[in-house]
Protein backbone atom coordinates (compact mmCIF):
# COMPACT_ATOMS: atom_id res chain seq x y z
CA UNK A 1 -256.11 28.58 114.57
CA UNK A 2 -257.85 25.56 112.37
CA UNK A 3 -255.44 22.68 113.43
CA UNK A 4 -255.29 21.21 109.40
CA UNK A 5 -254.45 17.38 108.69
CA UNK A 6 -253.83 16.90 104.71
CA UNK A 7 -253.62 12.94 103.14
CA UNK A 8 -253.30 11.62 99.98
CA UNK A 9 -254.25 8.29 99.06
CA UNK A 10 -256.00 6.76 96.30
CA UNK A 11 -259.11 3.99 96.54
CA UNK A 12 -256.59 1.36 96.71
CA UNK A 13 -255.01 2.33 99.88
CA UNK A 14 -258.19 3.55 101.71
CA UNK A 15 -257.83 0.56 104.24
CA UNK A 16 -254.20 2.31 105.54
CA UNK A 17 -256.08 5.79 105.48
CA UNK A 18 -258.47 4.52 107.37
CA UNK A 19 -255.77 3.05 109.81
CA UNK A 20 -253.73 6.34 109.66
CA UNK A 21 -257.19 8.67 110.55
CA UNK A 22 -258.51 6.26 113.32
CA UNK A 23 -254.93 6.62 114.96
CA UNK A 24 -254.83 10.38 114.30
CA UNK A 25 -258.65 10.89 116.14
CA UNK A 26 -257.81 8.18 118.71
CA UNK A 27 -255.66 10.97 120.34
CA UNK A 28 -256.34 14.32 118.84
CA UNK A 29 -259.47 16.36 118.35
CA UNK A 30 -261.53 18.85 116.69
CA UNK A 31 -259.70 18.99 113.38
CA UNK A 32 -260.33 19.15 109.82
CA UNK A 33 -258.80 16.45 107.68
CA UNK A 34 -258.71 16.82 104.23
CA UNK A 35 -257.87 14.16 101.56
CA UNK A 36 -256.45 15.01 98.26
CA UNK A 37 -257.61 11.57 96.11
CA UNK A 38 -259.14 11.40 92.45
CA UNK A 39 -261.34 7.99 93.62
CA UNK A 40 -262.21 7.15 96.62
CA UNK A 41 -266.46 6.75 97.05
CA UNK A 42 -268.30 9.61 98.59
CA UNK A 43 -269.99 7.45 101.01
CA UNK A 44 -266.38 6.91 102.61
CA UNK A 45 -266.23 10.34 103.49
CA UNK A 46 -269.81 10.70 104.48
CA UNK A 47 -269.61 7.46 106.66
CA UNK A 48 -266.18 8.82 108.49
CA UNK A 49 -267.75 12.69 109.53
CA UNK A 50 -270.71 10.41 110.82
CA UNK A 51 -268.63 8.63 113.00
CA UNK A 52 -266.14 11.62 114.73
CA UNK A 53 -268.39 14.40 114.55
CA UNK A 54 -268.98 14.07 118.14
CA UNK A 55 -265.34 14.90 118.83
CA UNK A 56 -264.89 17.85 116.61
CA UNK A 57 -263.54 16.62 113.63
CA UNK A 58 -264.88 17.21 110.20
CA UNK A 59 -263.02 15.08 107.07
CA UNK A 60 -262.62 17.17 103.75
CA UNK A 61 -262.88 15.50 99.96
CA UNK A 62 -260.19 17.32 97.84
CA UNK A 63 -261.01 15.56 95.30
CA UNK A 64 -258.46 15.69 92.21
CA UNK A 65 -259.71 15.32 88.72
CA UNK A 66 -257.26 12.50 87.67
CA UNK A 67 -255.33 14.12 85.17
CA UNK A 68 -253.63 16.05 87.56
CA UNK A 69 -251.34 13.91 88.71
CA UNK A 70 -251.82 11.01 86.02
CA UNK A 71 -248.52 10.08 84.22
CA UNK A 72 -246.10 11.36 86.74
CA UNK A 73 -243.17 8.95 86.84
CA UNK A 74 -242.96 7.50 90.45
CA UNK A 75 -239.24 5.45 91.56
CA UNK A 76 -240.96 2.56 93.03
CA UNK A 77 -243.37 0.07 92.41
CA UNK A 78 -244.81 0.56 96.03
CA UNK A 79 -245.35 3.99 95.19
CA UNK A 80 -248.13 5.92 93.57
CA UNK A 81 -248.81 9.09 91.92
CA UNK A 82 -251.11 10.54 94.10
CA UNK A 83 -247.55 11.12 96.07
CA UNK A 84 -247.45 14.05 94.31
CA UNK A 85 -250.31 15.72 96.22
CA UNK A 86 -248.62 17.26 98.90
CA UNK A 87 -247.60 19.86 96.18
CA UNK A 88 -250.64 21.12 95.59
CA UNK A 89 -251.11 22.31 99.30
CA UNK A 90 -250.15 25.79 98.59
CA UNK A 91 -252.12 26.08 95.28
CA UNK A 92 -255.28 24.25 96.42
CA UNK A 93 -255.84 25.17 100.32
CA UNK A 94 -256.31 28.56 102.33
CA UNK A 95 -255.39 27.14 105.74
CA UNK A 96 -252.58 29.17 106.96
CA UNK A 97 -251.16 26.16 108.81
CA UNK A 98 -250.99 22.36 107.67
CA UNK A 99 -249.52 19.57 109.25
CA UNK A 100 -249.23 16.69 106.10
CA UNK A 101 -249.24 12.96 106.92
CA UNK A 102 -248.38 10.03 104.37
CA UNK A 103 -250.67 7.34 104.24
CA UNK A 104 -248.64 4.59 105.76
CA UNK A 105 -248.39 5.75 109.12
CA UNK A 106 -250.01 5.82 112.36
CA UNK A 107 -250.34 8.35 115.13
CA UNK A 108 -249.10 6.92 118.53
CA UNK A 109 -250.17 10.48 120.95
CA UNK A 110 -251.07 13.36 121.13
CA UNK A 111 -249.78 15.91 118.78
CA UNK A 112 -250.52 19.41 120.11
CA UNK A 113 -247.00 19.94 120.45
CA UNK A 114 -246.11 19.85 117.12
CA UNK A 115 -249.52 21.64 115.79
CA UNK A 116 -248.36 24.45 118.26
CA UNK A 117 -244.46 24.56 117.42
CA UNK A 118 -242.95 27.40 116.96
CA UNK A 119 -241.07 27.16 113.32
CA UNK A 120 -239.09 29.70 113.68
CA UNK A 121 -239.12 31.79 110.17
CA UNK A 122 -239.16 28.63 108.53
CA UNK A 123 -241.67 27.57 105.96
CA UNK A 124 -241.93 23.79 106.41
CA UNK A 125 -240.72 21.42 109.34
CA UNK A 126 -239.59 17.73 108.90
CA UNK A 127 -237.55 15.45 110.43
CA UNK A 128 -234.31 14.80 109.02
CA UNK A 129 -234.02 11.98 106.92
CA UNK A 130 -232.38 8.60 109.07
CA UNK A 131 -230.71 7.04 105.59
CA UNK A 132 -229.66 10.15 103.78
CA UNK A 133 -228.98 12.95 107.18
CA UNK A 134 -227.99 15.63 104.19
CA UNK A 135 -232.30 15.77 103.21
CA UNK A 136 -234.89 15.28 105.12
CA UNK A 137 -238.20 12.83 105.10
CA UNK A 138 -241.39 14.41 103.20
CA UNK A 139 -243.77 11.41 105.02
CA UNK A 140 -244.44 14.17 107.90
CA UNK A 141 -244.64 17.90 107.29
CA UNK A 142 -245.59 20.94 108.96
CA UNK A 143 -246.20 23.73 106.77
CA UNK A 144 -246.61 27.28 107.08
CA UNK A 145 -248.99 27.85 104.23
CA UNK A 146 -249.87 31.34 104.60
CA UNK A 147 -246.36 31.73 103.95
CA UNK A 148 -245.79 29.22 100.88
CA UNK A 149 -249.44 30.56 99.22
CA UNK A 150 -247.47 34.25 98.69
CA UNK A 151 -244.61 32.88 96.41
CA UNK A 152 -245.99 32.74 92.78
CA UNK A 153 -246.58 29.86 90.61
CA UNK A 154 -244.65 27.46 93.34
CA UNK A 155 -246.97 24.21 92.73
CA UNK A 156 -246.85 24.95 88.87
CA UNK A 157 -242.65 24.90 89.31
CA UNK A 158 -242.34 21.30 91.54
CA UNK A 159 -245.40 19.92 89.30
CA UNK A 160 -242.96 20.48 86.19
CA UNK A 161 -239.99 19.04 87.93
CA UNK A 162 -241.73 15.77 88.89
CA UNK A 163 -241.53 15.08 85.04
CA UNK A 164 -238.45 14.91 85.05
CA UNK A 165 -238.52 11.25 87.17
CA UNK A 166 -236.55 12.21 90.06
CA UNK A 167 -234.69 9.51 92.70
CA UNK A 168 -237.20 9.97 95.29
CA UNK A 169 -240.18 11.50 93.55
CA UNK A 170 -242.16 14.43 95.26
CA UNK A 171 -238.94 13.75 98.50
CA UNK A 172 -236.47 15.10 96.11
CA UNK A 173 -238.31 18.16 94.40
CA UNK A 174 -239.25 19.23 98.19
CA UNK A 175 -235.43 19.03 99.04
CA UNK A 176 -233.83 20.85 95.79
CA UNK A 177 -236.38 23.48 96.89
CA UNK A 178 -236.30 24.20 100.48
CA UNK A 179 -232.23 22.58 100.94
CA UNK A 180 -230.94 22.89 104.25
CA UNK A 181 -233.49 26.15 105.20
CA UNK A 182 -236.04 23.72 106.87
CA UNK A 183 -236.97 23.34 110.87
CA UNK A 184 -235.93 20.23 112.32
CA UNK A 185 -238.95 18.47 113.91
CA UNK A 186 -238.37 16.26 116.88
CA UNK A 187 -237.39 12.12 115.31
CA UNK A 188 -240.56 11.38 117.63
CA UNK A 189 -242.89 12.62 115.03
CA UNK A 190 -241.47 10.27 112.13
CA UNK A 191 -240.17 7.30 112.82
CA UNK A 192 -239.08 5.59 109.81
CA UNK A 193 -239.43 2.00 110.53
CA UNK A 194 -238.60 0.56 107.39
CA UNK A 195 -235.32 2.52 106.99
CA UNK A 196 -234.52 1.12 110.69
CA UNK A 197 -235.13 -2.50 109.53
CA UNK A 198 -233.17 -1.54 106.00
CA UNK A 199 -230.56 -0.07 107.53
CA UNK A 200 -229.38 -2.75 109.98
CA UNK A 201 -228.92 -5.16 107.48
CA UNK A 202 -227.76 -2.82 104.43
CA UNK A 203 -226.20 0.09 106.47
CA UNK A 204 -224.27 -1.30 108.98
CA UNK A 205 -222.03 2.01 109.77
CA UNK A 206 -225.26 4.22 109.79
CA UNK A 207 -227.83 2.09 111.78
CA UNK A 208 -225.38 2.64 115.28
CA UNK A 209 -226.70 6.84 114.84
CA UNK A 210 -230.32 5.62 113.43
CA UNK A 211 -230.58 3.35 116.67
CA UNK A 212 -229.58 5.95 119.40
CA UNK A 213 -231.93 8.58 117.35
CA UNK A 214 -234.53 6.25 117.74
CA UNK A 215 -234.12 5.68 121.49
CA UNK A 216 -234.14 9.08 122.12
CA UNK A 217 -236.99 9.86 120.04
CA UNK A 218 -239.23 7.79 122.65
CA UNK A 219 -242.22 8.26 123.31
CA UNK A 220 -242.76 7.38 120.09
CA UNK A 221 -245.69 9.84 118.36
CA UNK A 222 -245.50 8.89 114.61
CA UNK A 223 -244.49 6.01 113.48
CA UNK A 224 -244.23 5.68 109.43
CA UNK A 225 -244.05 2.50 108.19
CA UNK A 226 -241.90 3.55 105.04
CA UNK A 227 -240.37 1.62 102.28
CA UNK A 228 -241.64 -1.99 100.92
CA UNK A 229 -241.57 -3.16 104.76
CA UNK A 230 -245.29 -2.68 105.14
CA UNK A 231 -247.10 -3.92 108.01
CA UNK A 232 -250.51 -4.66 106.15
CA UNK A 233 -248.67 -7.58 104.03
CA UNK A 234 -248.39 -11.52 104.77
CA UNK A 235 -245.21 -10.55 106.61
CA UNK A 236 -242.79 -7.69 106.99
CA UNK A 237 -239.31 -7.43 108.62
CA UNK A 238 -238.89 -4.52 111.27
CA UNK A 239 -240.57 -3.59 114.59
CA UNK A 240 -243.73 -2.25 115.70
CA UNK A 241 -245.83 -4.57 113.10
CA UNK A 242 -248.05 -5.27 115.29
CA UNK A 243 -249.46 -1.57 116.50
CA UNK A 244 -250.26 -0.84 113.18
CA UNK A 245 -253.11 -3.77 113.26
CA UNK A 246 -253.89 -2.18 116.86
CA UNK A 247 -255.31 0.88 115.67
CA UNK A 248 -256.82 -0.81 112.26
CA UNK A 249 -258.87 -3.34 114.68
CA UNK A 250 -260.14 -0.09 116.38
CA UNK A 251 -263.90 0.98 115.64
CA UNK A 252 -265.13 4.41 115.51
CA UNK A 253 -266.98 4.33 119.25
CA UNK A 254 -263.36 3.08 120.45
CA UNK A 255 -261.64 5.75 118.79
CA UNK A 256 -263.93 8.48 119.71
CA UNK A 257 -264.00 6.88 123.56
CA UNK A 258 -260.35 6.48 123.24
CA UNK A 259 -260.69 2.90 124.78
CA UNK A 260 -257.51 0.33 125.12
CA UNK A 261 -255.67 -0.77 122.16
CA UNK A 262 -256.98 -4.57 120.93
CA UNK A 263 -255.03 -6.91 121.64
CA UNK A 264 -256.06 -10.02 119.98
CA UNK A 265 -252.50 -11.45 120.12
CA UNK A 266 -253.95 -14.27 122.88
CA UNK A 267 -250.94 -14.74 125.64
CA UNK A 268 -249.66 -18.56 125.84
CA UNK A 269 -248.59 -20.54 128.40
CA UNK A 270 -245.25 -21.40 126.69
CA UNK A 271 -243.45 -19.62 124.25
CA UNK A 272 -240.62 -21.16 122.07
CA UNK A 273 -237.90 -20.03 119.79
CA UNK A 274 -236.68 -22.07 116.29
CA UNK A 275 -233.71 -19.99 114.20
CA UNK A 276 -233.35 -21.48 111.03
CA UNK A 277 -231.30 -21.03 108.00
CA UNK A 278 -233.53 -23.83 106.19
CA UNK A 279 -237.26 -24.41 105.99
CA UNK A 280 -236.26 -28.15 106.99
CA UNK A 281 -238.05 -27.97 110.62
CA UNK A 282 -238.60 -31.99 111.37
CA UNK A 283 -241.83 -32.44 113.18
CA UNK A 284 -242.84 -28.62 113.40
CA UNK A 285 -246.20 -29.47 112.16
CA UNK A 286 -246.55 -32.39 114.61
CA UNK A 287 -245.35 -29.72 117.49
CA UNK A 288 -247.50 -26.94 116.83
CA UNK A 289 -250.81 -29.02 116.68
CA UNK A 290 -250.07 -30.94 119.98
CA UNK A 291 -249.01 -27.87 121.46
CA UNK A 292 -251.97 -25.04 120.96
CA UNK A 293 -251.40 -23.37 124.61
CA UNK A 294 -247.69 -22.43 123.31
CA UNK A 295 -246.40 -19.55 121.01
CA UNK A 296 -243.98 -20.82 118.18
CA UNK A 297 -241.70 -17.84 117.39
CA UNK A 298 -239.48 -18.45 114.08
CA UNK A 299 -236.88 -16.66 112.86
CA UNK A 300 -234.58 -16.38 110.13
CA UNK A 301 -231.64 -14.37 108.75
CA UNK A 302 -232.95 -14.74 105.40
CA UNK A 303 -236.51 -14.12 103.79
CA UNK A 304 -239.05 -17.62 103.81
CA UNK A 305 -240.20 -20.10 101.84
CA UNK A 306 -243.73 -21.36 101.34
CA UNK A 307 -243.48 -24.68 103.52
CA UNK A 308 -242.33 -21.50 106.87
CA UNK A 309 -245.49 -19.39 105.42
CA UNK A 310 -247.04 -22.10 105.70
CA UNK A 311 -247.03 -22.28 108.93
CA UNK A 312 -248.96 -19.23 109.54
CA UNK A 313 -252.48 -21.05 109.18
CA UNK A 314 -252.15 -22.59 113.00
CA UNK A 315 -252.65 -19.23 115.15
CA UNK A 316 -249.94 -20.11 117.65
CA UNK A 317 -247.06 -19.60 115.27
CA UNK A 318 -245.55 -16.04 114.65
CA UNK A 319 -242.94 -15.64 111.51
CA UNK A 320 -240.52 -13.01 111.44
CA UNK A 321 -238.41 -13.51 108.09
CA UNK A 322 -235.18 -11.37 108.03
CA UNK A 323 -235.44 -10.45 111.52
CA UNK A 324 -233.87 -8.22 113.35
CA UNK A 325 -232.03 -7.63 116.70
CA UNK A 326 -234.53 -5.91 117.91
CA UNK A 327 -237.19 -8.94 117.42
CA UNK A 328 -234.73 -11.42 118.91
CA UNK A 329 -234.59 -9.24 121.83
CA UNK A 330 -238.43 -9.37 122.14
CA UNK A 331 -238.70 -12.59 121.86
CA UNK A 332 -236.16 -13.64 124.35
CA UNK A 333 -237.77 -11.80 127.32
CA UNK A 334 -240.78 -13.94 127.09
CA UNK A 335 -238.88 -16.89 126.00
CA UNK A 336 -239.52 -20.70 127.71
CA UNK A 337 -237.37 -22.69 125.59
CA UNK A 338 -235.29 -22.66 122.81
CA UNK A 339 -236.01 -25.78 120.18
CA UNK A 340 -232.63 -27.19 118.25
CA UNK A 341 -234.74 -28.76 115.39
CA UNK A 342 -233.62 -27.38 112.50
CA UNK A 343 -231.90 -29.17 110.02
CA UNK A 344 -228.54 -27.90 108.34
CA UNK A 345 -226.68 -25.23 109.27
CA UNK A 346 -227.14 -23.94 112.92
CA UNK A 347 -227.40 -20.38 114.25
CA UNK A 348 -224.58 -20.33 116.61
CA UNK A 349 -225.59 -16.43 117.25
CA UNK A 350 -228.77 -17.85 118.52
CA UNK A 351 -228.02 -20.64 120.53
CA UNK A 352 -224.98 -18.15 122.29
CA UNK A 353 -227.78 -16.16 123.47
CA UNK A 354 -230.21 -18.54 124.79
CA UNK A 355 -227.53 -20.32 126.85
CA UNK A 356 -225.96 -16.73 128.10
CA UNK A 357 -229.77 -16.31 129.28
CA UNK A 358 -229.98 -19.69 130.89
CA UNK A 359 -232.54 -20.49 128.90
CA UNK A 360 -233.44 -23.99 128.10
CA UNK A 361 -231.89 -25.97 124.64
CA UNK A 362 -234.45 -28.85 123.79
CA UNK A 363 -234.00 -31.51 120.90
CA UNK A 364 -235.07 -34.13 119.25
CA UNK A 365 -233.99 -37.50 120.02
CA UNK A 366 -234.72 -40.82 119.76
CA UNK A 367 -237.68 -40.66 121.19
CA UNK A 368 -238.99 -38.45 118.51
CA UNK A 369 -241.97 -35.38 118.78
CA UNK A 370 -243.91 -36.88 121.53
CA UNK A 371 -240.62 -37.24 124.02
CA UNK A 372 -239.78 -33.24 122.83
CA UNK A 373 -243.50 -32.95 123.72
CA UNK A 374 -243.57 -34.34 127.37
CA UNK A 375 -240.22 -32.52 127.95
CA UNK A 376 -241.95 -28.95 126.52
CA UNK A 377 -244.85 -29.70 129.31
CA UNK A 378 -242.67 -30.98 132.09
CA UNK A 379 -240.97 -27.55 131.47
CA UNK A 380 -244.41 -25.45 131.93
């Protein structure tokens, strides 16, 4: 059987299709991708089937005229039209099996499982929804086409509801449709980062069940990078920012050789924490430049300011606004010191964890930065 990848993207986003195909090919073979868009250049898809025909895989233009989908309300401003895509699968492809992947994902393995599951008199697969359990997610979906192409006028019926602006677009028309008669795929193959990162701030009751789902879900083999939480902008809260960039610094002979994942994240001598409620941070600047063979990790609870972003112009500092648990956790098993140099309010939290860890406090005192300094390098 023709092991069938469907996208949908738009010109706009072809840098995260990119991202999402490289990671796809990286670990899976001899497919045929297709691409429902109304935009993107020619030479895009002429460049890509140059690049991984040598592995089997040949990259389809289902190309959209763009009145198809134009005018369709969508629920957020991160979202786009061409959402709507996945609807046409039944009306515009023959494959009797098709495995649909948003945009804003990456592959992290090997997928024959899931190509070769079993959905047991079901029409679609997905994995069930981590914020709303009753639905389930529409970002990953295995569909038994052959199936879905023998019910009449189907893609006509959901086109009609999407006028109606629905809570979560082409999500909810799949989910009035198919209800609770759906196969539950394994959480591996779509994990919803951006829910994860939502929900432990927004969801508190929930995110205990989204956390143990998660850690049972390892090895990880999709990870979707859903909501506004995208990894691709300035910065993002959540985990797993970083792998995204991994397979969208890959290039075509790595992907097709299947060679490491990049890691251009250069490993310093020293690494030191700052928590801060404030962007008041005396003598960061001063700190940072004196101290290139160290890694500057800053948090905070809330979002940041322009003097924290910054700070992202020296290449030793890494932000994480609105972090997470789960990026305090990182951080502290690579962690040297812990810097107190934040003015205003403290984050008790923080410094309760550093000193359960034994990890070092440092200040500033009268001698200023370049006593903190010597103290930071008598440390190393």
């Amino acid at each position: 059987m023709t092991r069938m990848v469907v996208f949908s993207a738009d010109n706009g986003y072809i840098e995260q299709l990119t991202t999402a195909i490289k990671s796809l090919i990286y670990y899976n073979h001899d497919l045929t991708i297709g691409v429902f868009n109304a935009d993107i250049p020619q030479e895009w898809f002429l460049k890509l089937n140059n690049d991984y025909r040598a592995v089997g895989v040949q990259i389809k233009n289902l190309k959209l005229a763009p009145e198809v989908l134009a005018g369709k309300p969508v629920s957020r401003t991160h979202i786009d039209p061409m959402t709507y895509a996945r609807l046409l699968i039944p009306e515009r492809l023959t494959a009797a099996r098709v495995l649909y992947l948003d945009s804003d994902l990456v592959v992290n393995g090997p997928l024959d499982e899931l190509f070769n599951l079993d959905l047991a008199g079901n029409l679609i697969g997905a994995v069930t929804d981590y914020a709303v359990p009753e639905s389930f997610n529409a970002g990953v979906l295995l569909i038994d086409n052959a199936k879905l192409r023998q019910i009449d006028g189907l893609t006509a019926r959901w086109l009609a509801e999407a006028d109606q602006g629905l809570a979560n677009d082409d999500q909810t028309i799949l989910n009035h449709y198919f209800g609770d008669h759906y196969f539950r795929l394994p959480d591996t193959y779509n994990l919803c980062l951006g829910t994860y990162a939502t929900a432990s701030y927004y969801q508190k009751p929930l995110f205990p069940q989204i956390k143990e789902r998660f850690r049972r879900a390892q090895p990880y083999r999709i990870l979707h990078y859903d909501t506004v939480l995208k990894p691709w902008h300035e910065v993002s809260t959540g985990i797993l920012r970083q792998r995204w960039w991994q397979y969208n610094a890959l290039t075509p002979g790595a992907v097709v050789d299947h060679a490491p994942l990049p890691n251009f994240w250069e490993q310093k001598r020293g690494n030191l924490w700052i928590s801060t409620y404030t962007q008041d941070l005396p003598e960061i600047k001063t700190l940072v430049q004196a101290l290139p063979d160290c890694c500057f990790y800053i948090t905070a609870p809330t979002n940041m300011g322009t003097i924290l972003l910054d700070m992202m112009r020296y290449p030793n500092v890494r932000l994480y606004p609105a972090a997470i648990n789960e990026n305090i956790d990182e951080i502290i098993t690579k962690l040297d010191a812990y810097l107190d140099i934040n003015l205003g309010p403290k984050d008790q939290k923080a410094l309760e964890r550093v000193r359960q860890a034994g990890i070092p406090i440092l200040r500033l005192d009268d001698g200023g930065a370049p006593a903190l300094i010597a103290k930071i390098r008598a440390l190393l």
